[in-house]
C-alpha atoms as a PDB file:
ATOM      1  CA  UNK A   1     -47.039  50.293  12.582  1.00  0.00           C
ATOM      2  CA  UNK A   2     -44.312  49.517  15.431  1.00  0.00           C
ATOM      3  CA  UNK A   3     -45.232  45.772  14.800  1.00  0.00           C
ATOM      4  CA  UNK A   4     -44.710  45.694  11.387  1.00  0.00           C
ATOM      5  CA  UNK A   5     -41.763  47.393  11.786  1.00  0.00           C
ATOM      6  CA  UNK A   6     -40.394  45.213  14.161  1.00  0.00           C
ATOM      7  CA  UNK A   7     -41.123  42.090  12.305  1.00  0.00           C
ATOM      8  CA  UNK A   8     -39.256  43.670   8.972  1.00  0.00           C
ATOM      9  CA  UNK A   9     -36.078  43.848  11.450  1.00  0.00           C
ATOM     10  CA  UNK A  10     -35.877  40.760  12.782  1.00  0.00           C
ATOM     11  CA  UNK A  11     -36.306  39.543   8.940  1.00  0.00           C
ATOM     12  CA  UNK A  12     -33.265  41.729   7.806  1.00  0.00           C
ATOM     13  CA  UNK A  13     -31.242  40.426  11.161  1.00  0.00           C
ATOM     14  CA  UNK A  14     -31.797  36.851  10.361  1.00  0.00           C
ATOM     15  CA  UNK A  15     -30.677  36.850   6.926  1.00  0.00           C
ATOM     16  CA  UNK A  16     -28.117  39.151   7.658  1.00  0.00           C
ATOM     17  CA  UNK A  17     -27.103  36.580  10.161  1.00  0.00           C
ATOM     18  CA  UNK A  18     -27.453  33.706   7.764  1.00  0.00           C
ATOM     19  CA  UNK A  19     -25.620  35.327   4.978  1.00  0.00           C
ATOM     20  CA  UNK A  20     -22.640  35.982   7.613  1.00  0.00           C
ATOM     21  CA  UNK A  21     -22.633  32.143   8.636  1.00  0.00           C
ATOM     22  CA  UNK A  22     -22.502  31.398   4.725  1.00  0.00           C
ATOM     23  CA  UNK A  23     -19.596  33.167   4.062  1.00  0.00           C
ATOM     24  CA  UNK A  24     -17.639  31.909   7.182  1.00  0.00           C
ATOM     25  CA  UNK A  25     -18.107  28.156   5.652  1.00  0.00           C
ATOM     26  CA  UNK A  26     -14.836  27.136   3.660  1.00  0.00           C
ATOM     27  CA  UNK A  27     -15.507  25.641   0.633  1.00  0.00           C
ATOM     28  CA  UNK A  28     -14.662  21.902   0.728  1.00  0.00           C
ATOM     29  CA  UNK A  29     -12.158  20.823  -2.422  1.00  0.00           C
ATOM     30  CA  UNK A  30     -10.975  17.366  -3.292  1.00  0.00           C
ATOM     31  CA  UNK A  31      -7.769  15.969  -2.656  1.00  0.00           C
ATOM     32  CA  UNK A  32      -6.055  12.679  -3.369  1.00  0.00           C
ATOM     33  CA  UNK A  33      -7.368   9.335  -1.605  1.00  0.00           C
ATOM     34  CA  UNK A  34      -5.588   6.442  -0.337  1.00  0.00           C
ATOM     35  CA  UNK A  35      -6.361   2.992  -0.059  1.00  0.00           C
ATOM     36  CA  UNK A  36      -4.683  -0.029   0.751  1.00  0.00           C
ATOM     37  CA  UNK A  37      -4.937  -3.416  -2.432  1.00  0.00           C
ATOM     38  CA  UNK A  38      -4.086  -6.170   0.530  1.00  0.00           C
ATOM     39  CA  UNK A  39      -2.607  -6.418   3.851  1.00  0.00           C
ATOM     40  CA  UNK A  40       0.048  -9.336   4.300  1.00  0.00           C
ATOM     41  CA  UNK A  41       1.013 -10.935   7.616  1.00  0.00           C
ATOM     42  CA  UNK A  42       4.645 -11.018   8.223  1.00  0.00           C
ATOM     43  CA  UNK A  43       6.907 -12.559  10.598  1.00  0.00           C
ATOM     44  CA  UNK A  44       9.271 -10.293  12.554  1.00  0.00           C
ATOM     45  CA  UNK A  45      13.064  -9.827  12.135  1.00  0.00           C
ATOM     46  CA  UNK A  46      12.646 -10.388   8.220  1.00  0.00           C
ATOM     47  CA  UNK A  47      12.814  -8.721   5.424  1.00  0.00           C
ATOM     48  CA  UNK A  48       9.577  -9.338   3.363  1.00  0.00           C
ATOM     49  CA  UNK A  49       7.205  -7.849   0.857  1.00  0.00           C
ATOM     50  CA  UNK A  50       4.032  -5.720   2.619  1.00  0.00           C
ATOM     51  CA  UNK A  51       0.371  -4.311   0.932  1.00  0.00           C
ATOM     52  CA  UNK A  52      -0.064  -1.695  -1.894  1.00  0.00           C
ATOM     53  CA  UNK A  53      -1.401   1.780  -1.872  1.00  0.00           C
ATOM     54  CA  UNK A  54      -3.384   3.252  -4.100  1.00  0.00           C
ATOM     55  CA  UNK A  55      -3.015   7.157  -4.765  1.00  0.00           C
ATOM     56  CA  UNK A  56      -5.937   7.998  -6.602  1.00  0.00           C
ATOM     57  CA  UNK A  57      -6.338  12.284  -7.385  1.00  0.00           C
ATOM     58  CA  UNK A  58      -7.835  14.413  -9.683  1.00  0.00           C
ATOM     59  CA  UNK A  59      -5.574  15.471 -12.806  1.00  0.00           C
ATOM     60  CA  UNK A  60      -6.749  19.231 -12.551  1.00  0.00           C
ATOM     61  CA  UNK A  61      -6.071  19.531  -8.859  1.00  0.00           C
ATOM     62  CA  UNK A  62      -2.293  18.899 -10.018  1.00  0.00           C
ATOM     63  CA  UNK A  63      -1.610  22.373 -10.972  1.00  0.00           C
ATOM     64  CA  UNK A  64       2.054  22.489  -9.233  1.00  0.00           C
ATOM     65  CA  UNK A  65       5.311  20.330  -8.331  1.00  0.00           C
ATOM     66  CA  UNK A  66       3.545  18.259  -4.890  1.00  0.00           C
ATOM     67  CA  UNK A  67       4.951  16.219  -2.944  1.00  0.00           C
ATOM     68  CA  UNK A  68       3.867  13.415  -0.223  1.00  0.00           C
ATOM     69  CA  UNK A  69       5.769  11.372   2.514  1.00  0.00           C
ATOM     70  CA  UNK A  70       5.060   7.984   3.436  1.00  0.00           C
ATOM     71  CA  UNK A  71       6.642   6.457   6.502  1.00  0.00           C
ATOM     72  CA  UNK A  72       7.191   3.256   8.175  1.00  0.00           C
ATOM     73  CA  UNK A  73       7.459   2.227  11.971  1.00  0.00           C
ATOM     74  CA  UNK A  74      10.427   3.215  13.484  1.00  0.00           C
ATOM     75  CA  UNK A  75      13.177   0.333  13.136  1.00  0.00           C
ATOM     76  CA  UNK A  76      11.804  -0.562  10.077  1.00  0.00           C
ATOM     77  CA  UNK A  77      13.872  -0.552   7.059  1.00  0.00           C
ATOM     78  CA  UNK A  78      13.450  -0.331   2.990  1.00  0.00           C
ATOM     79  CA  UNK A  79      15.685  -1.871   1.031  1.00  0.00           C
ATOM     80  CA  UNK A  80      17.678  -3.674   3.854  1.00  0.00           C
ATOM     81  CA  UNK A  81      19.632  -5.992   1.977  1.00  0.00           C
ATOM     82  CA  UNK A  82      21.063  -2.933  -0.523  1.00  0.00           C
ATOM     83  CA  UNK A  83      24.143  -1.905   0.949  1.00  0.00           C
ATOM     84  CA  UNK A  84      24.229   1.483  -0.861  1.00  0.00           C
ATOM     85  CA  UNK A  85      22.919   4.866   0.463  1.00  0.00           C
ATOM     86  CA  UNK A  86      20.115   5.445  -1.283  1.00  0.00           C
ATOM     87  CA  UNK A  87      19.082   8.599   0.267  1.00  0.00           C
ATOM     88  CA  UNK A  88      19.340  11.048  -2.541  1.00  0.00           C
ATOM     89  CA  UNK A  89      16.525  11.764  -4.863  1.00  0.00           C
ATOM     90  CA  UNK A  90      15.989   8.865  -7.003  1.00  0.00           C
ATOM     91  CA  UNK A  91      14.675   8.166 -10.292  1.00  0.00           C
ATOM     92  CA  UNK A  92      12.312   6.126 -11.734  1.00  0.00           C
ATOM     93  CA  UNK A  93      13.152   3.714 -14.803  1.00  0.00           C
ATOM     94  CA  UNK A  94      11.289   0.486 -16.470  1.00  0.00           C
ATOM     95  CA  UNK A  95      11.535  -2.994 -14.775  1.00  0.00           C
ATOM     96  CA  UNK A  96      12.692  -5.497 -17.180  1.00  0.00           C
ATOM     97  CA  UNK A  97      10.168  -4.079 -20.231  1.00  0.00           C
ATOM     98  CA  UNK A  98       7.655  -4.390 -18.039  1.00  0.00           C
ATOM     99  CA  UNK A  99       5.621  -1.258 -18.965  1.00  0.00           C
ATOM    100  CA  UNK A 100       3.910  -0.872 -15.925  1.00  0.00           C
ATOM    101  CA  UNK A 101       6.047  -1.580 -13.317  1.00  0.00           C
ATOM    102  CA  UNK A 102       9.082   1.327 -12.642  1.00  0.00           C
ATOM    103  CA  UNK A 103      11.730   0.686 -10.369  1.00  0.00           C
ATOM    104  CA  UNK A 104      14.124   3.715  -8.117  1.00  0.00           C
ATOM    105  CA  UNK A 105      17.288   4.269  -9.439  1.00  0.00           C
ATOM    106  CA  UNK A 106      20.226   5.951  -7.572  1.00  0.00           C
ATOM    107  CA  UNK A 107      23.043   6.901  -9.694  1.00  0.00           C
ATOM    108  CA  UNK A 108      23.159   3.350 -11.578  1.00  0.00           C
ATOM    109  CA  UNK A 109      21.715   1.621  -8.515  1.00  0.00           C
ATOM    110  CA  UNK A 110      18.696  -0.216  -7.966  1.00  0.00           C
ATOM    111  CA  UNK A 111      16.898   0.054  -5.073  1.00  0.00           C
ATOM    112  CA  UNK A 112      14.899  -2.704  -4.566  1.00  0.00           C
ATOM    113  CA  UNK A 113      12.771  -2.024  -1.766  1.00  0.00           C
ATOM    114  CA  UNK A 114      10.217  -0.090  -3.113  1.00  0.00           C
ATOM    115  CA  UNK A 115       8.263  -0.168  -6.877  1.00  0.00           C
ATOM    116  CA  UNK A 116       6.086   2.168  -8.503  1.00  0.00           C
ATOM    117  CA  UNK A 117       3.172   0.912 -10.738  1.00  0.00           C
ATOM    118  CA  UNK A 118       1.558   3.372 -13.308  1.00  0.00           C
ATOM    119  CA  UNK A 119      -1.280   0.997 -14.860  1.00  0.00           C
ATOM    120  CA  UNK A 120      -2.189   2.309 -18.253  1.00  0.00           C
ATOM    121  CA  UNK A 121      -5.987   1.515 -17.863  1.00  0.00           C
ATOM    122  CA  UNK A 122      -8.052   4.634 -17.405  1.00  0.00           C
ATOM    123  CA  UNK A 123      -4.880   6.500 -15.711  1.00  0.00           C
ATOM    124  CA  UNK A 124      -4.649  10.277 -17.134  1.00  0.00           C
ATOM    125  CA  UNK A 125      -0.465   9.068 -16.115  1.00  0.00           C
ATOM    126  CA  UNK A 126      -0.621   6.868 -18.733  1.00  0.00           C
ATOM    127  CA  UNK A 127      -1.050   7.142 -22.455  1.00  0.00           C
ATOM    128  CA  UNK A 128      -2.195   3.797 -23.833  1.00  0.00           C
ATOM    129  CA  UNK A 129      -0.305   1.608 -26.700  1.00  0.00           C
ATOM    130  CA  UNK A 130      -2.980   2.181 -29.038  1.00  0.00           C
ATOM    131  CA  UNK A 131      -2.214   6.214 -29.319  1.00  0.00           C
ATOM    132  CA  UNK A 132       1.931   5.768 -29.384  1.00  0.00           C
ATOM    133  CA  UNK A 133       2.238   2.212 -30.037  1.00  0.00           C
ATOM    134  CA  UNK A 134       3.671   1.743 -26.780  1.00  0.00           C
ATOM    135  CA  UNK A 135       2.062   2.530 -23.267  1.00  0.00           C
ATOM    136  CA  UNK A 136       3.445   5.763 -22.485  1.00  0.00           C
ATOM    137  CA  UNK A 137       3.690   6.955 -18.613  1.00  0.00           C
ATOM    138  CA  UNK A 138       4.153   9.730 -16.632  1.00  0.00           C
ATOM    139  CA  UNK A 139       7.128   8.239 -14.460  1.00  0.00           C
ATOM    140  CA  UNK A 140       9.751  10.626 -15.274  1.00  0.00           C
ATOM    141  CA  UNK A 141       7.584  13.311 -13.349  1.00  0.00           C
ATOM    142  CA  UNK A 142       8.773  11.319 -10.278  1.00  0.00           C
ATOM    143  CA  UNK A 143      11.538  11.978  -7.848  1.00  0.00           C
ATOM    144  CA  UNK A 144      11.214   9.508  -4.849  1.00  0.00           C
ATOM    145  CA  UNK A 145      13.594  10.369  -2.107  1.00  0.00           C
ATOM    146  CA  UNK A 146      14.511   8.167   0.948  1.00  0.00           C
ATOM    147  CA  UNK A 147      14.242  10.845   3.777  1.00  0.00           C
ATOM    148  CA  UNK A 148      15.164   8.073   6.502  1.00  0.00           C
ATOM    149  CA  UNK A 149      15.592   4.256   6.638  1.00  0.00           C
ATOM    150  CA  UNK A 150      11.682   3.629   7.478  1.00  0.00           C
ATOM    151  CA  UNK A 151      10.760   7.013   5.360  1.00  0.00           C
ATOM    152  CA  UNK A 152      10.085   8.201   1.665  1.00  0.00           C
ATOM    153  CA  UNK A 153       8.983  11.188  -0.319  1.00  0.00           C
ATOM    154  CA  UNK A 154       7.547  10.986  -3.743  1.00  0.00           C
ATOM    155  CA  UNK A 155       7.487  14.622  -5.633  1.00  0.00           C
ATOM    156  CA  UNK A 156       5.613  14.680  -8.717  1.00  0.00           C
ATOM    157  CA  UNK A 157       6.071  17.232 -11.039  1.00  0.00           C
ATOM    158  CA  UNK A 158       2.941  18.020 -13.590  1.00  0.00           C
ATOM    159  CA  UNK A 159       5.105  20.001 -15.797  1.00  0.00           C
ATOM    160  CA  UNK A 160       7.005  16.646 -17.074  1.00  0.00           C
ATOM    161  CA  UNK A 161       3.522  14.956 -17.151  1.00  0.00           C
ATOM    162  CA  UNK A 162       2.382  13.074 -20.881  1.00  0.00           C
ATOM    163  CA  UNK A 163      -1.039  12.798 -19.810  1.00  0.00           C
ATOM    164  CA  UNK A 164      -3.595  11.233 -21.359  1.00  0.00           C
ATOM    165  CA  UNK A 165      -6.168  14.007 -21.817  1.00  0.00           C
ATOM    166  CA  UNK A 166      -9.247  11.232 -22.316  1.00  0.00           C
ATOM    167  CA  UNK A 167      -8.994  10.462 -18.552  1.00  0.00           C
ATOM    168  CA  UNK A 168      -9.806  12.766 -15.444  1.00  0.00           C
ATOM    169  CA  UNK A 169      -8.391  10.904 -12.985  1.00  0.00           C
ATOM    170  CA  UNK A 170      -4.725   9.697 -12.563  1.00  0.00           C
ATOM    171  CA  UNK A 171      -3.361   7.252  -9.947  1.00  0.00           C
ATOM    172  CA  UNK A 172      -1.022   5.103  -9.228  1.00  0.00           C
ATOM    173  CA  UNK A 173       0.510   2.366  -6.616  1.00  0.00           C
ATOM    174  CA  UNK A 174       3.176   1.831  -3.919  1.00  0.00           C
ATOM    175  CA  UNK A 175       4.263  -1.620  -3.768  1.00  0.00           C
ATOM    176  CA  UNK A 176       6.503  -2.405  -0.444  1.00  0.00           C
ATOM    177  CA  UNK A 177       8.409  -5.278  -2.098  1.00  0.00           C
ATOM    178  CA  UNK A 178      11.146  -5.336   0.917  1.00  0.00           C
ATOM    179  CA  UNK A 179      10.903  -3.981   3.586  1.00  0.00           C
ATOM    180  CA  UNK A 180      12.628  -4.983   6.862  1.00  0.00           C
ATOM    181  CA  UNK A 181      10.088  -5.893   9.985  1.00  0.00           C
ATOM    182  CA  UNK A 182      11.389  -4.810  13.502  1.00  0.00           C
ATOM    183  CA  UNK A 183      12.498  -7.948  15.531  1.00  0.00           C
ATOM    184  CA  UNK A 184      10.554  -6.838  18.074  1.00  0.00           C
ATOM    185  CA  UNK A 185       7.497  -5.729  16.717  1.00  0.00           C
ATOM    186  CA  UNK A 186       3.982  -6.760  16.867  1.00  0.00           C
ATOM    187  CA  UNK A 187       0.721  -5.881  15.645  1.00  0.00           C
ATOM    188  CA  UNK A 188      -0.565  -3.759  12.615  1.00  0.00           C
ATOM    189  CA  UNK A 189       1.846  -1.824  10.436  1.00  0.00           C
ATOM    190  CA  UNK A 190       0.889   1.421   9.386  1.00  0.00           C
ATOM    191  CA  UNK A 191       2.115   3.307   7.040  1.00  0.00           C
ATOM    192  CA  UNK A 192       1.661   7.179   7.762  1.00  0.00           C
ATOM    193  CA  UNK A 193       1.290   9.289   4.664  1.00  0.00           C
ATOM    194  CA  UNK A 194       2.109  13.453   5.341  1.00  0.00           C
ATOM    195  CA  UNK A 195       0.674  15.107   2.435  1.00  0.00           C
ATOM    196  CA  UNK A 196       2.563  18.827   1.827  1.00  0.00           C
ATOM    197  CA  UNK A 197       0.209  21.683   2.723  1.00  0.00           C
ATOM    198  CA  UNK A 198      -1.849  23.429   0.463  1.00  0.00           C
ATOM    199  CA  UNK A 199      -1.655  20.782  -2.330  1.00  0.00           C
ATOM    200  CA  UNK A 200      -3.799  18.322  -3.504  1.00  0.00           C
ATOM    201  CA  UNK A 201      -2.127  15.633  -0.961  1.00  0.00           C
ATOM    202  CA  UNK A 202      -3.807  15.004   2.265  1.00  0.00           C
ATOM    203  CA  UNK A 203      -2.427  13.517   5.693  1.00  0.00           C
ATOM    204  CA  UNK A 204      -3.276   9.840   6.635  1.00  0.00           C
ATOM    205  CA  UNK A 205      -2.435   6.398   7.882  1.00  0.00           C
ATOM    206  CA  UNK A 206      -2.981   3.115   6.583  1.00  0.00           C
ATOM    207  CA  UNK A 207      -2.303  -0.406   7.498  1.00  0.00           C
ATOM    208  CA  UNK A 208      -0.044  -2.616   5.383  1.00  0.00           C
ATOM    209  CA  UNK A 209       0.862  -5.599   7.125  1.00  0.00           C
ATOM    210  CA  UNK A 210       0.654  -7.368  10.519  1.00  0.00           C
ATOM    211  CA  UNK A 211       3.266  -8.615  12.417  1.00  0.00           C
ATOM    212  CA  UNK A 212       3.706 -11.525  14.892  1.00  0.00           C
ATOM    213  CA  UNK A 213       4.762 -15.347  15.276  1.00  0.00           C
ATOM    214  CA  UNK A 214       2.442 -16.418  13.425  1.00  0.00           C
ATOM    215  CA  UNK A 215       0.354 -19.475  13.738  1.00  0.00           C
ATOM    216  CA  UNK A 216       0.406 -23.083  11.907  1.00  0.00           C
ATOM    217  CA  UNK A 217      -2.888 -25.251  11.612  1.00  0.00           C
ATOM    218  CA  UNK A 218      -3.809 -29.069  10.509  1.00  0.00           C
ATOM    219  CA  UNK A 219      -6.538 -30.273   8.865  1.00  0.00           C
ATOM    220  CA  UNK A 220      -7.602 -33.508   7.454  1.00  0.00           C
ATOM    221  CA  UNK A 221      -9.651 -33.418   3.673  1.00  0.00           C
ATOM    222  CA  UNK A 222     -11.970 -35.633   5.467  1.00  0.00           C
ATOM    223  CA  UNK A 223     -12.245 -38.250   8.338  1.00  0.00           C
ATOM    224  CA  UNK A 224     -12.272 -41.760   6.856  1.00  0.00           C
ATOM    225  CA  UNK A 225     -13.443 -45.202   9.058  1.00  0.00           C
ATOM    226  CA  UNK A 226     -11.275 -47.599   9.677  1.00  0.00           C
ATOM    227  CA  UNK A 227     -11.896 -51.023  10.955  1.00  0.00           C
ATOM    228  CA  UNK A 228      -9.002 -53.966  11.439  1.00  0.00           C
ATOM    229  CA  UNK A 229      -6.383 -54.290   9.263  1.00  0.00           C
ATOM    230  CA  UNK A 230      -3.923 -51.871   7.040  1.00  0.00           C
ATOM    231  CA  UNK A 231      -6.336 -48.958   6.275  1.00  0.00           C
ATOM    232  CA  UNK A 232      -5.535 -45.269   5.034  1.00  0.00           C
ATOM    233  CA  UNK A 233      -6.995 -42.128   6.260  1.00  0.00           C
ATOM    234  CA  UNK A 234      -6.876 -38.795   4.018  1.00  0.00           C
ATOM    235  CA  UNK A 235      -3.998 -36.318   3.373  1.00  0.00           C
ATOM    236  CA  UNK A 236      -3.381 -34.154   6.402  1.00  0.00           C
ATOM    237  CA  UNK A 237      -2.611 -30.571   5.624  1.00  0.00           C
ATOM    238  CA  UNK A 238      -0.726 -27.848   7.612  1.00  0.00           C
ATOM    239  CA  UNK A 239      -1.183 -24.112   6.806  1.00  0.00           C
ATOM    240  CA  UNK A 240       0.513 -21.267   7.915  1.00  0.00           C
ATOM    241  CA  UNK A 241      -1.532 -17.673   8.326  1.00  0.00           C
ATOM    242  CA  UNK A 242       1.965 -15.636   7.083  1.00  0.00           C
ATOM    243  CA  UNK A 243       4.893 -17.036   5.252  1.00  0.00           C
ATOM    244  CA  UNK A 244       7.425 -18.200   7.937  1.00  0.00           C
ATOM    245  CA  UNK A 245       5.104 -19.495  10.831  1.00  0.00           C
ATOM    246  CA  UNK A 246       6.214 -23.346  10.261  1.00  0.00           C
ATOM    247  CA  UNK A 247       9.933 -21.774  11.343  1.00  0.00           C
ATOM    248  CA  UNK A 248      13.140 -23.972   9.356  1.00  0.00           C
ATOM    249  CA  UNK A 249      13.946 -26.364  11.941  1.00  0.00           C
ATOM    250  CA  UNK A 250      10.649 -26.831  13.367  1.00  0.00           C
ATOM    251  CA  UNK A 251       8.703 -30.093  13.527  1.00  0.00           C
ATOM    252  CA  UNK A 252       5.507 -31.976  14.045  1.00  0.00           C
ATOM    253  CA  UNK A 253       4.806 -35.272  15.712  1.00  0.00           C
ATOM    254  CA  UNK A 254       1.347 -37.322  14.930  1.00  0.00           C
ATOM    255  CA  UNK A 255       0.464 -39.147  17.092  1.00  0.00           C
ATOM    256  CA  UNK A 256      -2.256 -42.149  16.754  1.00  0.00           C
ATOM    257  CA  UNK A 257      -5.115 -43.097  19.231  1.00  0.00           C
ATOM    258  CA  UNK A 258      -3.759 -46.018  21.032  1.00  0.00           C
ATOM    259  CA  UNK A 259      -4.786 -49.640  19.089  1.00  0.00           C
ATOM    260  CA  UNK A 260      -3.193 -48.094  15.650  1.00  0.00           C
ATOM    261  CA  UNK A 261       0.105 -48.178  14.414  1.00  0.00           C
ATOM    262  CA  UNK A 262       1.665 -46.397  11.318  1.00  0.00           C
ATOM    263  CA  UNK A 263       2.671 -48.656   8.361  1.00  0.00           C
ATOM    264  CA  UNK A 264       6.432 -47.733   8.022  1.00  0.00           C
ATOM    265  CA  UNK A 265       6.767 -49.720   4.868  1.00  0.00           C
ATOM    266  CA  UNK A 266       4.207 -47.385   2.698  1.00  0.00           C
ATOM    267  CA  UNK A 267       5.454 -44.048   4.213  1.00  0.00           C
END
């Protein structure tokens, strides 16, 4: 009888044990995801355009005014060539009719180093033209504030949302369009992204760009024969792996095998 007993316990203590370690286990929820649409390579000691991000998030997981930081490396700059301070909270308004495409506005000024798209394509931000006759989007629920030179905050209030109740998802992107590169700095640029705590924004980093000299290569289309004689060989091309590699000023010499000239009458 002790035996049965016994085994009845340790049954009771096991589960009671098991239903204690599934209590302790927080339930996992979503939050927002970030990804990056391209990665450009940038020259440094310029101000030039960097990659995208994507903030993609469940509507219903937007149940209060949240708010997210994204920042730069230090020494880096948005909207360099602006002279105004731009560090209040700014607005969003339409760039040139273009309905997707929303620009941040400081008291009458543009700020030009940073854009926010709202794509009306399966966005619950965005109301498509065929329900209003025009696209209609969520951007006045943004504030976007420029905590620091290299720093931004983007505050979203759901309250001032038109959403488009036929889509569960909403997203939309932060285009770099010019941003200021360190002299000095080399490497991968990542952005880091500080969600605020206890909303649907989560913590991250993500790289945007790299930076360096650069590099510049030359290629032929293809390698021709030539015997004696005026002959032509095929156009020589010279790529550069980020926009200012081939620096103003710069040049390259050719140089031909000795026995061959150039023709300086068909150049």
């Amino acid at each position: 009888m002790r035996r049965v007993y016994s085994k009845k316990l340790a049954i009771i203590l096991i589960l009671t044990f098991m239903a204690t370690m599934f209590v302790s286990v927080p339930m996992a929820s979503a939050s927002a995801t970030y990804s990056v649409t391209s990665v450009s390579k940038v020259t440094a000691g310029k101000s030039q355009e960097l990659g995208s991000i994507k903030v993609l998030f469940h509507m219903a997981e937007l149940d209060k005014t949240s708010y997210l930081t994204m920042r730069l490396p230090s020494d880096f700059k948005f909207n360099p060539e602006n002279g105004h301070n731009l560090q209040g909270a700014m607005k969003l308004e339409p760039v040139d009719n273009v309905n997707d495409v929303f620009r941040l506005v400081y008291n009458g000024v543009s700020a030009d180093g940073v854009e926010i798209r709202i794509p009306a394509v399966k966005n619950a931000l965005a109301v498509a033209q065929e329900v209003y006759g025009i696209n209609k989007h969520a951007y006045e629920s943004f504030t976007i504030q420029h905590l620091a030179d290299n720093e931004i905050k983007i505050t979203i209030d759901p309250g001032k949302i038109n959403r488009n109740t036929s889509e569960k998802q909403g997203y939309f992107f932060v285009d770099f369009k010019n941003v200021y590169v360190d002299s000095g700095y080399s490497g991968d640029i990542d952005v880091v992204i500080d969600g605020q705590q206890g909303t649907l924004f989560s913590s991250g980093k993500l790289i945007v760009g790299s930076a360096g000299t650069g590099t510049v290569e030359l290629s032929v289309d293809s390698v021709k024969t030539l015997t004696t004689g005026i002959g032509m060989i095929d156009n020589i091309r010279l790529k550069e792996d980020r926009p200012g590699a081939f620096a103003k000023g710069e040049t390259i010499k050719l140089r031909l095998p000795e026995g061959f000239k150039w023709d300086k009458d068909s150049v």
